[in-house]
PDB file of N, CA and C in Angstrom:
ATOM      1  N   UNK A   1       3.659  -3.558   1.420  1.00  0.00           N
ATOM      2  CA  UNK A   1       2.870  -4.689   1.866  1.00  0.00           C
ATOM      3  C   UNK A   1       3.163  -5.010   3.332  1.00  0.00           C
ATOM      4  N   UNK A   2       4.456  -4.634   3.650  1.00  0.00           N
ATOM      5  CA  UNK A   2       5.050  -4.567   5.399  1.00  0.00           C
ATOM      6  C   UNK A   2       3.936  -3.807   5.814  1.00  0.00           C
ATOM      7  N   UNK A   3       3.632  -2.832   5.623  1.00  0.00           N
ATOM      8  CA  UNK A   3       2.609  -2.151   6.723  1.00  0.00           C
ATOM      9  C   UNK A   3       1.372  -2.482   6.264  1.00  0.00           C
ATOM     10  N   UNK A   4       0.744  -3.350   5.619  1.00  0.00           N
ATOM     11  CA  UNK A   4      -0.303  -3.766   5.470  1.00  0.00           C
ATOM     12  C   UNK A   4      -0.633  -5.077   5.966  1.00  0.00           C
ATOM     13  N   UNK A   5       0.473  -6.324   5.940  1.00  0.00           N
ATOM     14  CA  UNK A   5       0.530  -6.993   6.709  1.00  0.00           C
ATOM     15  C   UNK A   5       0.508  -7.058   8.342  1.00  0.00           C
ATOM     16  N   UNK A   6       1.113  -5.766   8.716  1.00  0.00           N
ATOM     17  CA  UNK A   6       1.424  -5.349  10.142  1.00  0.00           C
ATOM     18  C   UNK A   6      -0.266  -4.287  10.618  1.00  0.00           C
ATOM     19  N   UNK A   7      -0.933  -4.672   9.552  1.00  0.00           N
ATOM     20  CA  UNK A   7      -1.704  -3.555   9.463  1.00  0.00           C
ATOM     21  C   UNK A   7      -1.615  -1.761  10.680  1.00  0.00           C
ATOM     22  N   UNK A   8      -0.444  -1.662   9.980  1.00  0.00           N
ATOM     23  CA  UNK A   8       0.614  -0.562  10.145  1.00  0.00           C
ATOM     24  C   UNK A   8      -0.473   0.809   9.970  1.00  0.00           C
ATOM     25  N   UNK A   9      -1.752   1.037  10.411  1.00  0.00           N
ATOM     26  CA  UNK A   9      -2.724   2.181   9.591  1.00  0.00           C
ATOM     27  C   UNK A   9      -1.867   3.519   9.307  1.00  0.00           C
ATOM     28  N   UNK A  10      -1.418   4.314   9.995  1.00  0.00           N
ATOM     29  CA  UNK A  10      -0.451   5.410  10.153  1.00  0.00           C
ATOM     30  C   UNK A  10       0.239   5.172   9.104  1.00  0.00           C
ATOM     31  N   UNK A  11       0.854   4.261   8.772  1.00  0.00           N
ATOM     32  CA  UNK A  11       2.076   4.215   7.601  1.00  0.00           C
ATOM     33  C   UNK A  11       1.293   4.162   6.163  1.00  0.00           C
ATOM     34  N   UNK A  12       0.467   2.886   6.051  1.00  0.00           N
ATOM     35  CA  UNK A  12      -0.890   3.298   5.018  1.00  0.00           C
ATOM     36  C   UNK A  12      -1.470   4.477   4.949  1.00  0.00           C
ATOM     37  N   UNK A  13      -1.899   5.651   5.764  1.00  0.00           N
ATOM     38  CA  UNK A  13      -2.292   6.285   5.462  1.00  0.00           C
ATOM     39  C   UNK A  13      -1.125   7.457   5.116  1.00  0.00           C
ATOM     40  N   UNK A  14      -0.091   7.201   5.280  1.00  0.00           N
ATOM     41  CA  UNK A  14       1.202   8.475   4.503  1.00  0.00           C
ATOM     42  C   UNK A  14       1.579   8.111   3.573  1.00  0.00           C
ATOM     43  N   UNK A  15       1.503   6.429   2.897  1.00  0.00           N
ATOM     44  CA  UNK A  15       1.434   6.229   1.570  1.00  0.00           C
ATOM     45  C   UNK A  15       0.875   5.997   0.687  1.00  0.00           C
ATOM     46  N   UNK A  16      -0.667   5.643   1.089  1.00  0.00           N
ATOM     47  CA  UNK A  16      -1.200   5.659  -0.224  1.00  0.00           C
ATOM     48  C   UNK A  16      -2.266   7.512  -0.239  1.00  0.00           C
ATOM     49  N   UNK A  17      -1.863   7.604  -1.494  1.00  0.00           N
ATOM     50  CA  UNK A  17      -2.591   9.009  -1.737  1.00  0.00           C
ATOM     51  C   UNK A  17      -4.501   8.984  -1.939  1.00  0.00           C
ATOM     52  N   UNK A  18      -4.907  10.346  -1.458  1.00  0.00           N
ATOM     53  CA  UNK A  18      -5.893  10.523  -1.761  1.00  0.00           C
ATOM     54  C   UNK A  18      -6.181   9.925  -2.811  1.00  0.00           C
ATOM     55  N   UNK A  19      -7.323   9.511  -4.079  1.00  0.00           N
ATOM     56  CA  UNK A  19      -7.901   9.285  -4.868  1.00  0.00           C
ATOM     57  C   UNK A  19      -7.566   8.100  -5.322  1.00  0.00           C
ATOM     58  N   UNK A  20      -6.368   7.544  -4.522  1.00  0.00           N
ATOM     59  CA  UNK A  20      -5.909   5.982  -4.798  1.00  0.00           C
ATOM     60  C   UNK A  20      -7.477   4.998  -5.511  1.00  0.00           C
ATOM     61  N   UNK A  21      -7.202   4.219  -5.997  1.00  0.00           N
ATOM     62  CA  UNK A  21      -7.712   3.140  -6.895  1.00  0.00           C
ATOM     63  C   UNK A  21      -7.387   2.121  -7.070  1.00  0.00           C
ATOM     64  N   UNK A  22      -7.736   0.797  -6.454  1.00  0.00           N
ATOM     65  CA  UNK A  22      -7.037  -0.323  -6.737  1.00  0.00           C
ATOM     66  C   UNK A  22      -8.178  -1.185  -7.885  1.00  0.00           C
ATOM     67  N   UNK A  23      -7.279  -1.318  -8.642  1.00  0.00           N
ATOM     68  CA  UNK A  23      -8.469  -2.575  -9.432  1.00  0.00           C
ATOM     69  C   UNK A  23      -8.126  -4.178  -9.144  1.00  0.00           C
ATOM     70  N   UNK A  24      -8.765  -5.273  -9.398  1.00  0.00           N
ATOM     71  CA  UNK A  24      -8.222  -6.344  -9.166  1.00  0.00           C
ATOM     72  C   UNK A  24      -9.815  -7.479  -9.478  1.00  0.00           C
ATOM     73  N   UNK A  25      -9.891  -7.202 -10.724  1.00  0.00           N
ATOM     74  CA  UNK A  25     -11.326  -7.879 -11.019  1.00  0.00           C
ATOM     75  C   UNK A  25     -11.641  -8.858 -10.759  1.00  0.00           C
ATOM     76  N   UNK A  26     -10.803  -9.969  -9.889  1.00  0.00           N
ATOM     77  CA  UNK A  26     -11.001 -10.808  -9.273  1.00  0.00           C
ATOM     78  C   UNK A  26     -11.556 -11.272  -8.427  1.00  0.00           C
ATOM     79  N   UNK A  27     -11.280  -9.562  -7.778  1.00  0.00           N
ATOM     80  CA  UNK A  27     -12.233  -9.190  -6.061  1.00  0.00           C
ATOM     81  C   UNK A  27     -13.284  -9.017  -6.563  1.00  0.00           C
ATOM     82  N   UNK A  28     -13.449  -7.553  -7.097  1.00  0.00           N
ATOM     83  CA  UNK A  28     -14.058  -6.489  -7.119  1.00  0.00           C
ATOM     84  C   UNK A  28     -14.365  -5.947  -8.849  1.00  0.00           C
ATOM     85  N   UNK A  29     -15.581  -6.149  -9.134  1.00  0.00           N
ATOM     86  CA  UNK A  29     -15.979  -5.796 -10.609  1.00  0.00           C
ATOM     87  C   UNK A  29     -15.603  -4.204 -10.756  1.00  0.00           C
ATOM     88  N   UNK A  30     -15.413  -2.839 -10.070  1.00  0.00           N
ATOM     89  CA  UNK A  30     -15.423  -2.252  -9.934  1.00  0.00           C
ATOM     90  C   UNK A  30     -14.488  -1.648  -9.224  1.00  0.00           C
ATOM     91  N   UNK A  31     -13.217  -0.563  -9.921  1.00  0.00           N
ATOM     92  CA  UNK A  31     -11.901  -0.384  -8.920  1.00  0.00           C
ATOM     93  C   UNK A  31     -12.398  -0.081  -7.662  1.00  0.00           C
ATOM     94  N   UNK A  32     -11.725  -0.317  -6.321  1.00  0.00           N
ATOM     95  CA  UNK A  32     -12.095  -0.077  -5.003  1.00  0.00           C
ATOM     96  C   UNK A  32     -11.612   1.518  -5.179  1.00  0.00           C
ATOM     97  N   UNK A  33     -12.018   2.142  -4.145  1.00  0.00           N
ATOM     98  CA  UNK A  33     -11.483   3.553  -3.592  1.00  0.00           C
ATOM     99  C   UNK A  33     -10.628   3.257  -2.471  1.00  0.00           C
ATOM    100  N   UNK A  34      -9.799   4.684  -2.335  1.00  0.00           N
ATOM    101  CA  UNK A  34      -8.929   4.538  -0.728  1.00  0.00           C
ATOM    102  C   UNK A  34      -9.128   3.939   0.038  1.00  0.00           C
ATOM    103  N   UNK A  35     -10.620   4.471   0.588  1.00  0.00           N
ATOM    104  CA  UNK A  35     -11.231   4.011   1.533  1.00  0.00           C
ATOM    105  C   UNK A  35     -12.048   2.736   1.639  1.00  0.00           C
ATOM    106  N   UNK A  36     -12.436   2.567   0.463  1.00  0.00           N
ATOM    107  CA  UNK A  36     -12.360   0.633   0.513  1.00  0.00           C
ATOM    108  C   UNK A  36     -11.408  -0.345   1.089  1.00  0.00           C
ATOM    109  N   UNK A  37      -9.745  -0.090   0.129  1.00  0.00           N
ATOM    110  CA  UNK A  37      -9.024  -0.239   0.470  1.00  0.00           C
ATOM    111  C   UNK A  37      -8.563  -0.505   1.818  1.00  0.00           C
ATOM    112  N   UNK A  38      -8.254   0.922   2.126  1.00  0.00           N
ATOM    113  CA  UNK A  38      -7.798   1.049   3.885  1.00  0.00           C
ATOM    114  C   UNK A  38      -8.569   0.212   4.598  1.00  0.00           C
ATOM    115  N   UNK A  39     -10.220   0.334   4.659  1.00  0.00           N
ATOM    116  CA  UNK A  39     -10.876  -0.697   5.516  1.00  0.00           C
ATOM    117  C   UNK A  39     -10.710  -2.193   5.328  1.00  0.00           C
ATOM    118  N   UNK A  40     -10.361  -2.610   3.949  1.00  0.00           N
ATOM    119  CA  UNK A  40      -9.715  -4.096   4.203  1.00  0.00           C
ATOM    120  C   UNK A  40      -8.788  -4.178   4.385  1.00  0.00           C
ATOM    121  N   UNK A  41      -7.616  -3.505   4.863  1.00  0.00           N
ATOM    122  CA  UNK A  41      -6.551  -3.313   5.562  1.00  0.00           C
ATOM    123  C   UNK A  41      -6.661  -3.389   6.818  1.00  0.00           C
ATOM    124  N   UNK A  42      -7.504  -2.832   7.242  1.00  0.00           N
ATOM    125  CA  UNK A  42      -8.022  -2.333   8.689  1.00  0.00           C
ATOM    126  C   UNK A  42      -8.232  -4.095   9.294  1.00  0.00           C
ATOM    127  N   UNK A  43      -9.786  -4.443   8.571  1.00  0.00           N
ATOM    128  CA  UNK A  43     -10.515  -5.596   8.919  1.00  0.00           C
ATOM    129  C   UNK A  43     -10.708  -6.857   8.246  1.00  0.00           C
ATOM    130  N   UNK A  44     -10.480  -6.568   7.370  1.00  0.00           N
ATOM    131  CA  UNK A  44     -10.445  -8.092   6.430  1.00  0.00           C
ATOM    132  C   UNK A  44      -9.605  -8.948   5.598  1.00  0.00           C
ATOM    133  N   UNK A  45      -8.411  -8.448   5.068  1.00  0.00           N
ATOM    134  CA  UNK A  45      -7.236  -8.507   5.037  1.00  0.00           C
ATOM    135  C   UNK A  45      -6.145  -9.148   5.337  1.00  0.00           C
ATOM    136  N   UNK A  46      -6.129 -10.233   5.760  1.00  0.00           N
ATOM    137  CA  UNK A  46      -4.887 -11.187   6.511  1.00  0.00           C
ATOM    138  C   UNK A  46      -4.197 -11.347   5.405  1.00  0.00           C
ATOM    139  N   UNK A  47      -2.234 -10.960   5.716  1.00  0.00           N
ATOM    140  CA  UNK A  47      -1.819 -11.836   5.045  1.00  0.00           C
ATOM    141  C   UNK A  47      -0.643 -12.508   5.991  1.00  0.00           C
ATOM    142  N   UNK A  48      -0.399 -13.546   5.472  1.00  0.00           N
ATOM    143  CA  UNK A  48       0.381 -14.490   6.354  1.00  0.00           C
ATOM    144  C   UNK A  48       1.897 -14.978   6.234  1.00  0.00           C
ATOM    145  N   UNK A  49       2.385 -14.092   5.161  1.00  0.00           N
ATOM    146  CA  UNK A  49       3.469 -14.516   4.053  1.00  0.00           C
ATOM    147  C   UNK A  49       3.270 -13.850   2.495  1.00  0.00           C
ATOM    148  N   UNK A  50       4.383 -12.995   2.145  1.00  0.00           N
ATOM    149  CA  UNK A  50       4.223 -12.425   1.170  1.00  0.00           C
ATOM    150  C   UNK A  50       5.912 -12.260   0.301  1.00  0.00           C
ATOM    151  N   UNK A  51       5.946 -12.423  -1.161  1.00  0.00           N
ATOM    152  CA  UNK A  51       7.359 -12.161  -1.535  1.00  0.00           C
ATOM    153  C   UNK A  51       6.950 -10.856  -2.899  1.00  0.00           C
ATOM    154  N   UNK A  52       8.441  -9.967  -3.388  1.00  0.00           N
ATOM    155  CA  UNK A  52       8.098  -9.768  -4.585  1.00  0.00           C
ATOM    156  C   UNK A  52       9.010 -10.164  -5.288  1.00  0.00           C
ATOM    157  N   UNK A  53       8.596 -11.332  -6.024  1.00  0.00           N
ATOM    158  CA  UNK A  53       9.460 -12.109  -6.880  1.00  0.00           C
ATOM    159  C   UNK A  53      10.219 -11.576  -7.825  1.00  0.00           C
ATOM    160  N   UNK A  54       9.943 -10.698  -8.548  1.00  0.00           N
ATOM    161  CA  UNK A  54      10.363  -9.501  -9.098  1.00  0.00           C
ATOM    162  C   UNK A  54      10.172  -7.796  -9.212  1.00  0.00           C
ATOM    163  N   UNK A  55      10.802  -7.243  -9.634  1.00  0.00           N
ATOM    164  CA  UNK A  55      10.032  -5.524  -9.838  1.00  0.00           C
ATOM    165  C   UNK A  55      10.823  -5.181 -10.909  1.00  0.00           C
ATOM    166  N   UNK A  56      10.681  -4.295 -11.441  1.00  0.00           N
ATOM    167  CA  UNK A  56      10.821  -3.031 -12.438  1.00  0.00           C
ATOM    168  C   UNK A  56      10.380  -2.193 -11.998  1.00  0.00           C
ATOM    169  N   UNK A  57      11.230  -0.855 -12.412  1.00  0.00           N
ATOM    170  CA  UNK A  57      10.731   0.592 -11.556  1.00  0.00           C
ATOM    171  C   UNK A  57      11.233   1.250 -12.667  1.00  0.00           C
ATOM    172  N   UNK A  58      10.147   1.918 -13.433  1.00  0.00           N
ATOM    173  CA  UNK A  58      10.037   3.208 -14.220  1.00  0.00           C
ATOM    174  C   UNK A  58       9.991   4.299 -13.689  1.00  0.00           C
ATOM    175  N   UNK A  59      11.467   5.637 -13.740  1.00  0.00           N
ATOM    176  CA  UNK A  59      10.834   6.592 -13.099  1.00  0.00           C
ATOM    177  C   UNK A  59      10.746   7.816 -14.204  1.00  0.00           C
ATOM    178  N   UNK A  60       9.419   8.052 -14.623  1.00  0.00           N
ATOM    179  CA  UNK A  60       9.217   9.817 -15.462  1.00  0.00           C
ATOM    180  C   UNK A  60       9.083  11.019 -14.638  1.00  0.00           C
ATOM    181  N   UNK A  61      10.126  11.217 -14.245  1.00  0.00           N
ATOM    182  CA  UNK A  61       9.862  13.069 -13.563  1.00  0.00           C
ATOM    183  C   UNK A  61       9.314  12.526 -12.440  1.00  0.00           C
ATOM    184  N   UNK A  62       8.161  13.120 -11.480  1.00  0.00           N
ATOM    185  CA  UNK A  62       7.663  12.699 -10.694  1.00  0.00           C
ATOM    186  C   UNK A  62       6.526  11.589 -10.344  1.00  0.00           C
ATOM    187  N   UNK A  63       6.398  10.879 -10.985  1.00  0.00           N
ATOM    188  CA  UNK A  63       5.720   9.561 -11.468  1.00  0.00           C
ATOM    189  C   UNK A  63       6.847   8.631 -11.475  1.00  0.00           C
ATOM    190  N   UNK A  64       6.078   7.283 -10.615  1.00  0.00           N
ATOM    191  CA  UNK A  64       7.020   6.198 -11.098  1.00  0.00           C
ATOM    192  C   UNK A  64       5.972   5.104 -11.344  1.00  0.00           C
ATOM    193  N   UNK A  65       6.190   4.118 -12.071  1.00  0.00           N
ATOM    194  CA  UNK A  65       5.441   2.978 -12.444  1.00  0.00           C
ATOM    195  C   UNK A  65       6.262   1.403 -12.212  1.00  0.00           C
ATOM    196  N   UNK A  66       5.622   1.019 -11.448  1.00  0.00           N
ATOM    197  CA  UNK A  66       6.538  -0.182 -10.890  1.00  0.00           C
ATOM    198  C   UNK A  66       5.677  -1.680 -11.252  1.00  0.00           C
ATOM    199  N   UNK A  67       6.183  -2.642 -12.418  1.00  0.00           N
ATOM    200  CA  UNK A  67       5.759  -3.766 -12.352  1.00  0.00           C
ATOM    201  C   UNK A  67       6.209  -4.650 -11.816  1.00  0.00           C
ATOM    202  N   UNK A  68       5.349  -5.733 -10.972  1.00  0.00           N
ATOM    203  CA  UNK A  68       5.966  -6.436  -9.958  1.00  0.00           C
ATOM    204  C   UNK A  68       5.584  -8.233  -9.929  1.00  0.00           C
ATOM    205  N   UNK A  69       6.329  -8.827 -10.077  1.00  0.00           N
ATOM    206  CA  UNK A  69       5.582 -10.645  -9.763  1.00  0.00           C
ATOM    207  C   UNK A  69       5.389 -10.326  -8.246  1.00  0.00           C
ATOM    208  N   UNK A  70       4.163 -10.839  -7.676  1.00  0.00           N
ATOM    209  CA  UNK A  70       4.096 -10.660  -6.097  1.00  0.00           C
ATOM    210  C   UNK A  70       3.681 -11.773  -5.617  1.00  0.00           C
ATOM    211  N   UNK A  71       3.781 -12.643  -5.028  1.00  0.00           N
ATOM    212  CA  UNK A  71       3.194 -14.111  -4.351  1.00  0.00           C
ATOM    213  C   UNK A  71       2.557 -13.476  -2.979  1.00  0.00           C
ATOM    214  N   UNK A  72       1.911 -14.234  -2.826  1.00  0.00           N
ATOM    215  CA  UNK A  72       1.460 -13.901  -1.149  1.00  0.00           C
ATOM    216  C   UNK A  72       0.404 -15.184  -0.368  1.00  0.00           C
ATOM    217  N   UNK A  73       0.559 -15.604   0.532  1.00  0.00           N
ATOM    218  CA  UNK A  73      -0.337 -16.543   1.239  1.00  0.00           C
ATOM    219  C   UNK A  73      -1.549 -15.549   2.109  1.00  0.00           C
ATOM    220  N   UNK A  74      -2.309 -15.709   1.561  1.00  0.00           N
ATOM    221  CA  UNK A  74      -3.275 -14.695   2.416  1.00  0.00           C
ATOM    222  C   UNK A  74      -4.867 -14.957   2.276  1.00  0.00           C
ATOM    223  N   UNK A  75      -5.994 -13.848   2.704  1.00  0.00           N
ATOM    224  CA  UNK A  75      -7.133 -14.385   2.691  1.00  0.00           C
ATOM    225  C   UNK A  75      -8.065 -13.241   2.768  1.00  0.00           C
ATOM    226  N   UNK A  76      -8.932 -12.873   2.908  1.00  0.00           N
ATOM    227  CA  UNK A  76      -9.718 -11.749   2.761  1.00  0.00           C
ATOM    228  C   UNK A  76     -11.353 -11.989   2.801  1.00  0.00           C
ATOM    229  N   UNK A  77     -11.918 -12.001   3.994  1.00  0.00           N
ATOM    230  CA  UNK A  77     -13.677 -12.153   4.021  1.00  0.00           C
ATOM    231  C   UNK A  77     -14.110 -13.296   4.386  1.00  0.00           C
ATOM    232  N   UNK A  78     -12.933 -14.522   4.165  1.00  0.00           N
ATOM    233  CA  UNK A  78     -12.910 -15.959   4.422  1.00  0.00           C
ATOM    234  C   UNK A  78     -12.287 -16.372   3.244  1.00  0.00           C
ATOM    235  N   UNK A  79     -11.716 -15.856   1.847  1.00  0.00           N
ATOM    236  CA  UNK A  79     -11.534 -15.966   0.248  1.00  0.00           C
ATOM    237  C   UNK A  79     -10.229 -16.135   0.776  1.00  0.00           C
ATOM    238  N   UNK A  80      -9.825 -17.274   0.006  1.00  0.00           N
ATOM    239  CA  UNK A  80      -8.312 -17.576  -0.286  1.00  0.00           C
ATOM    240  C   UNK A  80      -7.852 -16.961  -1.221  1.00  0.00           C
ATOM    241  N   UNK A  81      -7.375 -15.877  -1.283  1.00  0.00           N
ATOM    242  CA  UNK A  81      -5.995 -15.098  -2.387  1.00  0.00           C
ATOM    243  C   UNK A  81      -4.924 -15.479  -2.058  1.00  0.00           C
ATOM    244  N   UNK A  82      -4.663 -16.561  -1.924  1.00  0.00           N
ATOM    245  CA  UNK A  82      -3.149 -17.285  -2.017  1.00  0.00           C
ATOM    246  C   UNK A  82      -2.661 -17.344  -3.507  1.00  0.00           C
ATOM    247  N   UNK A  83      -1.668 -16.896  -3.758  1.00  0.00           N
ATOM    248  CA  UNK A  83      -1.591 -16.754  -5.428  1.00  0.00           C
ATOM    249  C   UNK A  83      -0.394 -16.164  -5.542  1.00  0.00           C
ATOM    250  N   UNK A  84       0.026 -16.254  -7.190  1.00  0.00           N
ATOM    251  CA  UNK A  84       1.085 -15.426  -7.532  1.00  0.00           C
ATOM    252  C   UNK A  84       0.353 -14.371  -8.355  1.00  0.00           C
ATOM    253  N   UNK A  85       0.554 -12.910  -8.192  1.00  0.00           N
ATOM    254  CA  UNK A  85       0.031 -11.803  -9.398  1.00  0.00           C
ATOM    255  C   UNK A  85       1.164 -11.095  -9.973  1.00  0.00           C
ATOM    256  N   UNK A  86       0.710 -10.383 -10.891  1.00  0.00           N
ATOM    257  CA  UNK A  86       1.247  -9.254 -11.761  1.00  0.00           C
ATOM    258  C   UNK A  86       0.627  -7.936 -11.039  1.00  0.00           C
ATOM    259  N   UNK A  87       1.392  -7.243 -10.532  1.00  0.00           N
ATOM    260  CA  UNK A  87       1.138  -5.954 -10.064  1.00  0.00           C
ATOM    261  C   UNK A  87       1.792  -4.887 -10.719  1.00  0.00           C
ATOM    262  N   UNK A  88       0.498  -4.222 -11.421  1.00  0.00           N
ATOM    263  CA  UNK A  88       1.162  -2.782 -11.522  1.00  0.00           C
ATOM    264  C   UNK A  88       0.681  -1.318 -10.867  1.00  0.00           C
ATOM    265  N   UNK A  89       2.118  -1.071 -10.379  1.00  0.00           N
ATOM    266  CA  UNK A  89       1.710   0.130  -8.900  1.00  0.00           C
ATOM    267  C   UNK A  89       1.982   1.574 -10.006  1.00  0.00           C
ATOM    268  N   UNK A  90       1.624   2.072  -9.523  1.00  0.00           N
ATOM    269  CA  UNK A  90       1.600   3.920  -9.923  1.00  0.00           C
ATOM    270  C   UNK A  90       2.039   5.096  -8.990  1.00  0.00           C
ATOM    271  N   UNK A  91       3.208   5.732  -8.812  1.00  0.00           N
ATOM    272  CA  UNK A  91       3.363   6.185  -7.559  1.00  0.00           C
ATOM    273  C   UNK A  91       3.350   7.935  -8.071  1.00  0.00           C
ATOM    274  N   UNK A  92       3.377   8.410  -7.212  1.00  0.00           N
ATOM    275  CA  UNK A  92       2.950  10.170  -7.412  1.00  0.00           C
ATOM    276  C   UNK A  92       4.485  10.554  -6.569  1.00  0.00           C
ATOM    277  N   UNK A  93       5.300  11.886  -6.654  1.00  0.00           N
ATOM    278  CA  UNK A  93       5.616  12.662  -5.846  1.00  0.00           C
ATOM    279  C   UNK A  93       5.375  14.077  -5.881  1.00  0.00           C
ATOM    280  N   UNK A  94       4.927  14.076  -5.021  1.00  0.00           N
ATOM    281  CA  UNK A  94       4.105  15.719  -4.201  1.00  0.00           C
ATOM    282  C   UNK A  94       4.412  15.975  -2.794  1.00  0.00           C
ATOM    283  N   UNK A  95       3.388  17.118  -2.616  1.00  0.00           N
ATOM    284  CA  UNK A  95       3.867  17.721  -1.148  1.00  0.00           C
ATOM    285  C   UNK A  95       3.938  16.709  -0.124  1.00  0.00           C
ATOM    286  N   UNK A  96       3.393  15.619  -0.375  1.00  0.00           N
ATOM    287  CA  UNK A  96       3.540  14.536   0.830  1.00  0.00           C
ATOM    288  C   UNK A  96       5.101  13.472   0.398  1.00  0.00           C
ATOM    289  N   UNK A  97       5.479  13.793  -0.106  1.00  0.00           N
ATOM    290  CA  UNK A  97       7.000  12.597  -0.430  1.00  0.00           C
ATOM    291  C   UNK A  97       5.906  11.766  -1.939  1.00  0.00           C
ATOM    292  N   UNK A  98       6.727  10.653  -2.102  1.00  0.00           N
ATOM    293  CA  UNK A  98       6.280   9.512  -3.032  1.00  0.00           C
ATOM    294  C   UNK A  98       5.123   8.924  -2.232  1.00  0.00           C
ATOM    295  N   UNK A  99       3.886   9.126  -2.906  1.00  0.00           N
ATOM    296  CA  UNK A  99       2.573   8.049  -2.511  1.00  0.00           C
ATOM    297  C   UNK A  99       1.731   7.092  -3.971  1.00  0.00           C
ATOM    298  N   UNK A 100       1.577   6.063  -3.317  1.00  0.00           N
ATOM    299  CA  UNK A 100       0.887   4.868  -4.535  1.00  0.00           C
ATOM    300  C   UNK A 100      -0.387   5.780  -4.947  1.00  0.00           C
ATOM    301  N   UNK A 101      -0.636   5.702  -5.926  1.00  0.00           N
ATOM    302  CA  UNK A 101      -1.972   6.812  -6.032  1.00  0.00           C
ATOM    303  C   UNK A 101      -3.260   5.622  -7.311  1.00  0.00           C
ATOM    304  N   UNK A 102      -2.463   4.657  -7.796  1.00  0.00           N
ATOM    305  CA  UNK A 102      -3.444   2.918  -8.186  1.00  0.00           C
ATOM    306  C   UNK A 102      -2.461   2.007  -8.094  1.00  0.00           C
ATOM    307  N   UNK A 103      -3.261   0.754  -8.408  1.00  0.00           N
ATOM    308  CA  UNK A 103      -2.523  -0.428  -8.388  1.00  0.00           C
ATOM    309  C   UNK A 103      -3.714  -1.145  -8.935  1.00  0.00           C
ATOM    310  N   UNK A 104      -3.029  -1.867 -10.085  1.00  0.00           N
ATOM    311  CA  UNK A 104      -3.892  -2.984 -10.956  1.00  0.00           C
ATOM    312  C   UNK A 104      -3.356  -4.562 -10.516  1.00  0.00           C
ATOM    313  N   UNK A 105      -3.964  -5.475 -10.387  1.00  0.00           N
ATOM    314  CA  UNK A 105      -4.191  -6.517 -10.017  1.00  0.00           C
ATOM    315  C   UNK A 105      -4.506  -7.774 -10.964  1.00  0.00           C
ATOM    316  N   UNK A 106      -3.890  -8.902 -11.062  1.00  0.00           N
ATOM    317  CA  UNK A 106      -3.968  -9.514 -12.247  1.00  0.00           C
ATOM    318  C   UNK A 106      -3.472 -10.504 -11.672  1.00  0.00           C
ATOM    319  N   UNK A 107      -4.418 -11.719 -11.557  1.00  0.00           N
ATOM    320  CA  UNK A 107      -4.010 -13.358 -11.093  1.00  0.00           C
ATOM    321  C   UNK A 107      -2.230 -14.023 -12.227  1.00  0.00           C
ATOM    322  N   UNK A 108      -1.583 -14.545 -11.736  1.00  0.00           N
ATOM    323  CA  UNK A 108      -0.614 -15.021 -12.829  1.00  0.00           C
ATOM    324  C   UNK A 108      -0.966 -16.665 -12.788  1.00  0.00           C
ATOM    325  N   UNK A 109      -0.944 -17.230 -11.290  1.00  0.00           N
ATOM    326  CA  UNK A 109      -0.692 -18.885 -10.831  1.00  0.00           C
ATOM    327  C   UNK A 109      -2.230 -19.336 -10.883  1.00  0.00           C
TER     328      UNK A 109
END
């Protein structure tokens, strides 16, 4: 979330993997793609303050699955996503190191 806040593009683009998928039906009726993604990273995207209140990290072989409490003060299009969620990330390792390859999205507060 450091390099997304910093909107860090270079670092986003060495971690999240091709075919990435974020869902978050809150936003978006329909999981976003990478490239959805990245561009509200890019342009629409503010965040202003962010914690992860908790995590868990599952690791199977080269897969890890990480559930997370995440708070964040932020905003997106003019939309207040100031909130606490439930995040669950999905990470891959392959020829590129460990990359997020989805992430599900789920209001908690």
């Amino acid at each position: 979330m450091s390099a997304m806040q910093a909107r860090d593009m270079e670092r986003l683009e060495e971690l999240v993997a091709d075919g990435f998928r974020f869902t978050a039906i809150h936003l978006y009726p329909e999981p976003m793609t990478r490239e959805q993604w990245i561009e509200a990273a890019r342009e629409g995207y503010t965040i202003t303050s962010f914690a992860f209140e908790t995590m868990e990290i599952d690791v199977f072989g080269d897969t890890a699955v990480i559930h997370s409490r995440y708070s964040q003060v932020a905003n997106w299009d003019q939309n207040n996503l100031s909130n606490v969620y439930r995040l669950t990330d999905v990470w891959a390792r392959g020829v590129k190191g460990w990359q997020v390859v989805a992430r599900h999205s789920s209001i908690l507060g």
